[in-house]
Each structure stands twice: as structure tokens, then as C-alpha cells.
N, C-alpha and C. Protein backbone atom coordinates (compact mmCIF):
# COMPACT_ATOMS: atom_id res chain seq x y z
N UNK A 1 -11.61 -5.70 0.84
CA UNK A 1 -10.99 -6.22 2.04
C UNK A 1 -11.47 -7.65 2.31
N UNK A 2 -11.57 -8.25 3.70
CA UNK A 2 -11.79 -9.44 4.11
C UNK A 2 -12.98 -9.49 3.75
N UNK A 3 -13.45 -10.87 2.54
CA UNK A 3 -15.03 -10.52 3.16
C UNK A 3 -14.70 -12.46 3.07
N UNK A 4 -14.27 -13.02 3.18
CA UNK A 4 -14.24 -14.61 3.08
C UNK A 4 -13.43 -15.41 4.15
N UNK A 5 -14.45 -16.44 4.58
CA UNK A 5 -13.84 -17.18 6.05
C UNK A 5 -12.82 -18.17 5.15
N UNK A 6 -12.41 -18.13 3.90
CA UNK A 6 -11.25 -19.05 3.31
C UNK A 6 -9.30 -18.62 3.95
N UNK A 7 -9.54 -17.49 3.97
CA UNK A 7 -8.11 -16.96 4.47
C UNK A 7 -8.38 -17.31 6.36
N UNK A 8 -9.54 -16.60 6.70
CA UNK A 8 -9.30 -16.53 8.46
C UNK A 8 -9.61 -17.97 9.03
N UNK A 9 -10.18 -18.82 8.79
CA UNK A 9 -10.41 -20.58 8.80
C UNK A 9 -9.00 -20.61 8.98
N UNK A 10 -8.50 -21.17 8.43
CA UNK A 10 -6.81 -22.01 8.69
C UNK A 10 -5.69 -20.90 9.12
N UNK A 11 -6.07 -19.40 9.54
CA UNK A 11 -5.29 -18.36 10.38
C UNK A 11 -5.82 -18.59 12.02
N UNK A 12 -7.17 -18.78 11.91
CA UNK A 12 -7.17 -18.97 13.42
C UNK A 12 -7.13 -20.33 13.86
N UNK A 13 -7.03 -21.48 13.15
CA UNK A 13 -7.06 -22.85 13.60
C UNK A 13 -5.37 -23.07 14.17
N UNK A 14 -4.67 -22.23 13.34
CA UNK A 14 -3.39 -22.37 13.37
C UNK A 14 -2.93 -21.76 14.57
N UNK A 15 -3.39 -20.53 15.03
CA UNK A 15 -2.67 -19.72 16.17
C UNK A 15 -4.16 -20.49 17.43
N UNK A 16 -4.92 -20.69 16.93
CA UNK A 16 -5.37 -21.54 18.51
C UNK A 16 -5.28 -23.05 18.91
N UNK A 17 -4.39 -23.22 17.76
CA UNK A 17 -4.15 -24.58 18.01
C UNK A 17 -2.87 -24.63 19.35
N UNK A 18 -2.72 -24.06 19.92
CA UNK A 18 -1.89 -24.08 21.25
C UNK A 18 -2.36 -23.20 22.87
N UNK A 19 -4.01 -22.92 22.27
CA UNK A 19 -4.01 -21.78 23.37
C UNK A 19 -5.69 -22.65 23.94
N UNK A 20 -5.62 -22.67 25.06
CA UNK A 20 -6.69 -23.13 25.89
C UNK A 20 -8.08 -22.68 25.83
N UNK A 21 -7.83 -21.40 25.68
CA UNK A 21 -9.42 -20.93 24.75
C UNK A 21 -9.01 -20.18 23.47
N UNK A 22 -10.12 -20.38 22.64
CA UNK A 22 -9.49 -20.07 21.31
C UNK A 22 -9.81 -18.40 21.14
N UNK A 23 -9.04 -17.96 20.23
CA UNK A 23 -9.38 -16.68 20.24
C UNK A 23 -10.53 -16.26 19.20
N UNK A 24 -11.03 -15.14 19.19
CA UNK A 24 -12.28 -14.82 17.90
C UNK A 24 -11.72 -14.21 16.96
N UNK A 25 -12.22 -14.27 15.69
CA UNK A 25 -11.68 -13.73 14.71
C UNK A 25 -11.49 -12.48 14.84
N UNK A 26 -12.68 -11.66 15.67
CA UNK A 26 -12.15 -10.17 15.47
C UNK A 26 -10.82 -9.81 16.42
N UNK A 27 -10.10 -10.70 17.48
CA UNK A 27 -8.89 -10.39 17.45
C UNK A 27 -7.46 -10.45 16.71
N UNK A 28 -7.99 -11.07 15.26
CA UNK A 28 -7.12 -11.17 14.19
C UNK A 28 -7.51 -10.51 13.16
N UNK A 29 -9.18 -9.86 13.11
CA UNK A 29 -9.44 -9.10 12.08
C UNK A 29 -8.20 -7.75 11.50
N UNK A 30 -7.80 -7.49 11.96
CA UNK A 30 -6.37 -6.13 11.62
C UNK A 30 -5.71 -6.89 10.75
N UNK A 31 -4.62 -7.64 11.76
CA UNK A 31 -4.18 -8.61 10.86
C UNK A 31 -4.17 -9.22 9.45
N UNK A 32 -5.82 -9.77 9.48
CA UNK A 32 -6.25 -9.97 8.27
C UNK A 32 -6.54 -9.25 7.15
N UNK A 33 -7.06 -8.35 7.45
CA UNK A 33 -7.12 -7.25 6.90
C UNK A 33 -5.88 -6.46 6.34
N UNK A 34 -4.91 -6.43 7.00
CA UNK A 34 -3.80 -5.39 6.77
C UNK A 34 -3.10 -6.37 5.90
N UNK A 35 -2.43 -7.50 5.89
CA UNK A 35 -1.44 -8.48 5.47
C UNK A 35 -1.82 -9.47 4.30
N UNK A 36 -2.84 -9.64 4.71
CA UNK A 36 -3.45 -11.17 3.50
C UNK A 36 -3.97 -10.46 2.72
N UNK A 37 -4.33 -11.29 1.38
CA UNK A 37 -5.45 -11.01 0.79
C UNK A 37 -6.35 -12.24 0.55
N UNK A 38 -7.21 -11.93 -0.01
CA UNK A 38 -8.92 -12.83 0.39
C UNK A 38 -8.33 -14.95 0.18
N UNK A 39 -7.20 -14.63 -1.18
CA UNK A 39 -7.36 -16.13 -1.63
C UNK A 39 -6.35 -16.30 -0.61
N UNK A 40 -5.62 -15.59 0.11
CA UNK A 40 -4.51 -16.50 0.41
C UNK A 40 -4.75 -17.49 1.72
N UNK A 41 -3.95 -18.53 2.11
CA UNK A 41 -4.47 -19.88 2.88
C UNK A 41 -3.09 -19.32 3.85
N UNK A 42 -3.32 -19.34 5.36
CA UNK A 42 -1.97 -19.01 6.58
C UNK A 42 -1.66 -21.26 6.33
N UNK A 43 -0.50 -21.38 6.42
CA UNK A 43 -0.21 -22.50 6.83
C UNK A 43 0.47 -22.90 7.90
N UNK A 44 1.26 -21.93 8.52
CA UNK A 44 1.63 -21.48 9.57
C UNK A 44 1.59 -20.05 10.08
N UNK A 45 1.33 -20.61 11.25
CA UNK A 45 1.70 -19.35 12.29
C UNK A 45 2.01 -19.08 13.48
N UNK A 46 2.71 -17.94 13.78
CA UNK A 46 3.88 -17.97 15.10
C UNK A 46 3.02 -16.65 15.63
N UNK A 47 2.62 -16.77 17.33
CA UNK A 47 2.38 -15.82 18.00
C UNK A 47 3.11 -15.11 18.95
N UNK A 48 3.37 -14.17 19.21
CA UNK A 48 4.38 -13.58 20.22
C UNK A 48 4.00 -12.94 21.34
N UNK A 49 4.85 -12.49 22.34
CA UNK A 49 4.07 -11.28 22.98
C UNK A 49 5.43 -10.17 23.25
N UNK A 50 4.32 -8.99 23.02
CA UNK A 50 5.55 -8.24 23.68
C UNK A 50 5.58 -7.09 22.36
């Protein structure tokens, strides 16, 4: 599973790059875990609610 800040680095820079406090990784740990794997780099990302 996750064990490298190379995938979650540029996943959370990307989704807190619009939010006033940033969020912690363990609210994207699932995420990361479930979807990526270790090499891959997020270059974008879209947050929703709901």
C-alpha cells in the first residue's frame, strides 16, 4: 500500500491549493490508498461535496 510521500505530496498540494486551511494527509489517506499506486504523481485535482 501507501508507504511514500511521492504520490500524497502533489495530491494534497493540489486539493489545498484552494482551501484556507490545508487539509492532513490522513483525510486523503482512503483515497490514496484505494485509487493510486505508490509511483503515481495526482496533477490535478477536483474536490466536491455532497
Amino acid at each position: 500500500m501507501f508507504d511514500s510521500s511521492a504520490t500524497a505530496s502533489p495530491l494534497l498540494a493540489a486539493l489545498n491549493r484552494q482551501r484556507q486551511k490545508p487539509a492532513p494527509l490522513s483525510a486523503f489517506k482512503v483515497v490514496i490508498d484505494r485509487f493510486l499506486d505508490d509511483d503515481e504523481i495526482v496533477h490535478l485535482a477536483l474536490e466536491g461535496n455532497g
